[in-house]
C-alpha atoms as a PDB file:
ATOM      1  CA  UNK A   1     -13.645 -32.446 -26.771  1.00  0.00           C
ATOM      2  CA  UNK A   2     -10.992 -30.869 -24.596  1.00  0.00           C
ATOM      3  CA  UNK A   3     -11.946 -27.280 -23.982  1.00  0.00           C
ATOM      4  CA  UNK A   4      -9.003 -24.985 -25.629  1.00  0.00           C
ATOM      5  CA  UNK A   5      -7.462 -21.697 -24.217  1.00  0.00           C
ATOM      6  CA  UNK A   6      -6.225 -18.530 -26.077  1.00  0.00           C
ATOM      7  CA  UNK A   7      -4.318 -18.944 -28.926  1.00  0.00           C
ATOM      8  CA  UNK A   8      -0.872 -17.130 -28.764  1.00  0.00           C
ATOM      9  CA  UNK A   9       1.528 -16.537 -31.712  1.00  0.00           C
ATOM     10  CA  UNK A  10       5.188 -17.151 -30.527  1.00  0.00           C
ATOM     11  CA  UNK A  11       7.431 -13.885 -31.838  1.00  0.00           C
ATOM     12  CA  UNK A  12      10.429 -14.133 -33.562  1.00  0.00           C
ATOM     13  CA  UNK A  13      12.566 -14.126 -30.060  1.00  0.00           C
ATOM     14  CA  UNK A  14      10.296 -17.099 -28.908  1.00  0.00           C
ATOM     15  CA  UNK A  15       7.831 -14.785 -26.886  1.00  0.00           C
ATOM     16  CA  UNK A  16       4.518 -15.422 -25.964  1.00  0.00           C
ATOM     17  CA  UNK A  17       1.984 -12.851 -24.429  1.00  0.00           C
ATOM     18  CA  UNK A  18       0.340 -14.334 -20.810  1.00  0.00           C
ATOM     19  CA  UNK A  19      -3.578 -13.130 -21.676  1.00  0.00           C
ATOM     20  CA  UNK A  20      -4.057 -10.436 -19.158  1.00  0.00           C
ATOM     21  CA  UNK A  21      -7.338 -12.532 -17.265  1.00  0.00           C
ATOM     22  CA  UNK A  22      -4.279 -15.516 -16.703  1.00  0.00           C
ATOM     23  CA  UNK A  23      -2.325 -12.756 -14.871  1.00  0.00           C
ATOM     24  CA  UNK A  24      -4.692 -10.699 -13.108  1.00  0.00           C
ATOM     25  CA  UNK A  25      -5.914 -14.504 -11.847  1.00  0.00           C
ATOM     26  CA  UNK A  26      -2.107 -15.464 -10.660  1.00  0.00           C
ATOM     27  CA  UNK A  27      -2.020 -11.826  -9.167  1.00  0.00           C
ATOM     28  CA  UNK A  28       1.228 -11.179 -11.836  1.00  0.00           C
ATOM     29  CA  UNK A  29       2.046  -7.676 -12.392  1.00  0.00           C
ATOM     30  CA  UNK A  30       2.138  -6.482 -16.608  1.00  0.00           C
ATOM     31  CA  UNK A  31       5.459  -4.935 -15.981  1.00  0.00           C
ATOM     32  CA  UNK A  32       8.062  -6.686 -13.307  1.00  0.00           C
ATOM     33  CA  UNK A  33       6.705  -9.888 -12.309  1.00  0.00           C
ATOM     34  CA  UNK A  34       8.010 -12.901 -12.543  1.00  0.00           C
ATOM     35  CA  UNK A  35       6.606 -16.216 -13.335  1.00  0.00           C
ATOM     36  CA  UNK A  36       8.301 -20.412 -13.423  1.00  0.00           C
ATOM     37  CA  UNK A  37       8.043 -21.666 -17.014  1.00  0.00           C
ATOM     38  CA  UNK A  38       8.507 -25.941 -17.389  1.00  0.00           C
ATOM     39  CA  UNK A  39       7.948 -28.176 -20.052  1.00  0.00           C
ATOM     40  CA  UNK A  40       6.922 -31.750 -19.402  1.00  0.00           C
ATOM     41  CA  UNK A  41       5.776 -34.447 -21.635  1.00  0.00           C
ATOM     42  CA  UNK A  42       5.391 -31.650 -24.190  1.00  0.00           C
ATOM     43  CA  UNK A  43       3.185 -29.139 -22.350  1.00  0.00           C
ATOM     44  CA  UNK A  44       4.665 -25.824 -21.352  1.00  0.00           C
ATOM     45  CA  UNK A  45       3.093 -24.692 -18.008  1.00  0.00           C
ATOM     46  CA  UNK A  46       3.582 -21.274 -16.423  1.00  0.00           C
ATOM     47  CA  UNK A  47       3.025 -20.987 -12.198  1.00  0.00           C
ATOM     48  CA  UNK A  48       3.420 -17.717 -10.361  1.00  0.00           C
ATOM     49  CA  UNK A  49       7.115 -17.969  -8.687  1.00  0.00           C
ATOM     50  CA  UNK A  50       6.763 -18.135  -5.241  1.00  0.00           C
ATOM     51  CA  UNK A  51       7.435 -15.376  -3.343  1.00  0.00           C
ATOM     52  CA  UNK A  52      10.637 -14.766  -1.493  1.00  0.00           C
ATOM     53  CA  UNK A  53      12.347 -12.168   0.491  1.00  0.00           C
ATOM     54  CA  UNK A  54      13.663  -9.150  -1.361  1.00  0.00           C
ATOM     55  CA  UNK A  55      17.011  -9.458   0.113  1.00  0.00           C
ATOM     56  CA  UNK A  56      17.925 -13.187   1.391  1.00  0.00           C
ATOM     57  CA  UNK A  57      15.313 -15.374  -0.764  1.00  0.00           C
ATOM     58  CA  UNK A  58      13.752 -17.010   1.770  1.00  0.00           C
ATOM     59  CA  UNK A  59      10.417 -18.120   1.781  1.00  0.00           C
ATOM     60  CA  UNK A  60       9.946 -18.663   5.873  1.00  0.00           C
ATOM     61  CA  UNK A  61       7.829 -15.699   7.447  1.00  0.00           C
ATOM     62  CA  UNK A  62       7.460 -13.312   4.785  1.00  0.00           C
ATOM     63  CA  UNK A  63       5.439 -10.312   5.295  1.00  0.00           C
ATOM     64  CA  UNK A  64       4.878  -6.728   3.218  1.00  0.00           C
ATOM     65  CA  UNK A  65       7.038  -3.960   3.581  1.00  0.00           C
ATOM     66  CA  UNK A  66       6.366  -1.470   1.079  1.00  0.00           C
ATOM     67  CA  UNK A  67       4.266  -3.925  -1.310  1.00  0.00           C
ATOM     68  CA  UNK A  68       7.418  -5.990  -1.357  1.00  0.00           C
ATOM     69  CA  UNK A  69       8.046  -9.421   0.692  1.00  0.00           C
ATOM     70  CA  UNK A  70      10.719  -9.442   3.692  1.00  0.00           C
ATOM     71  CA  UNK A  71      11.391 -11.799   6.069  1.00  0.00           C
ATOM     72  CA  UNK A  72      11.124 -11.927   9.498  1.00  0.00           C
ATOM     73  CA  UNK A  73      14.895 -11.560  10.207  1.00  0.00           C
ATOM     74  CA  UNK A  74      15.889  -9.333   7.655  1.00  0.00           C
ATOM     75  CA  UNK A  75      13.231  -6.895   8.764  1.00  0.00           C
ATOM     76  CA  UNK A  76      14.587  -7.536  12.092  1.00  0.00           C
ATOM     77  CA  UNK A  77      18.093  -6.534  10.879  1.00  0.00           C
ATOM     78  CA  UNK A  78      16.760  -3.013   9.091  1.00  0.00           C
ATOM     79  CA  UNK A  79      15.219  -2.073  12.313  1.00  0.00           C
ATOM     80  CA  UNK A  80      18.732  -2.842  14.414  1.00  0.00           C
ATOM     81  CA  UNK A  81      17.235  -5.890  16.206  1.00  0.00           C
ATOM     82  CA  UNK A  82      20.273  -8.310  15.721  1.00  0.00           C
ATOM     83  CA  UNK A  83      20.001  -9.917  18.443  1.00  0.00           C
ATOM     84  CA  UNK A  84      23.932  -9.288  18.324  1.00  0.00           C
ATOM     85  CA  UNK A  85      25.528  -8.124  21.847  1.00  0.00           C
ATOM     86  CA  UNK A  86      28.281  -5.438  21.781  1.00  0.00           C
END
């Protein structure tokens, strides 16, 4: 027999709660993250969203600033490093 997981009630809005183990596990904050939901051949799965820059979305050479992904060139663009020639 399959092994089963928590059991969820669905709210009235179509809610479910993530069971706090799931999102300390996916490293998902209570309060502001953010996860992908998909349904396929009937089974609703739920996957951390990938992490992106704060400002552009990209996903190429992220790194932290302030607990918060940024990308190589927009960091480059708060510290004045363009590139740009005047």
């Amino acid at each position: 027999m399959a092994k089963q997981g928590y059991i969820r009630e669905i709210d009235k809005l179509g809610r479910v709660v993530i069971p706090k183990q799931f999102r300390k596990q996916m490293n998902v904050p209570e309060e502001g993250g953010e996860v992908v939901v998909t349904c396929k051949n009937g089974t609703v799965s739920i996957s951390k969203l990938a992490e992106t820059c704060i400002f552009c979305r990209s996903r190429k050479k992220l790194t932290e600033f302030k607990e918060r992904p940024i990308c190589a060139q927009c960091l480059a663009e708060l510290k004045g490093e363009t590139g740009e020639q005047d």
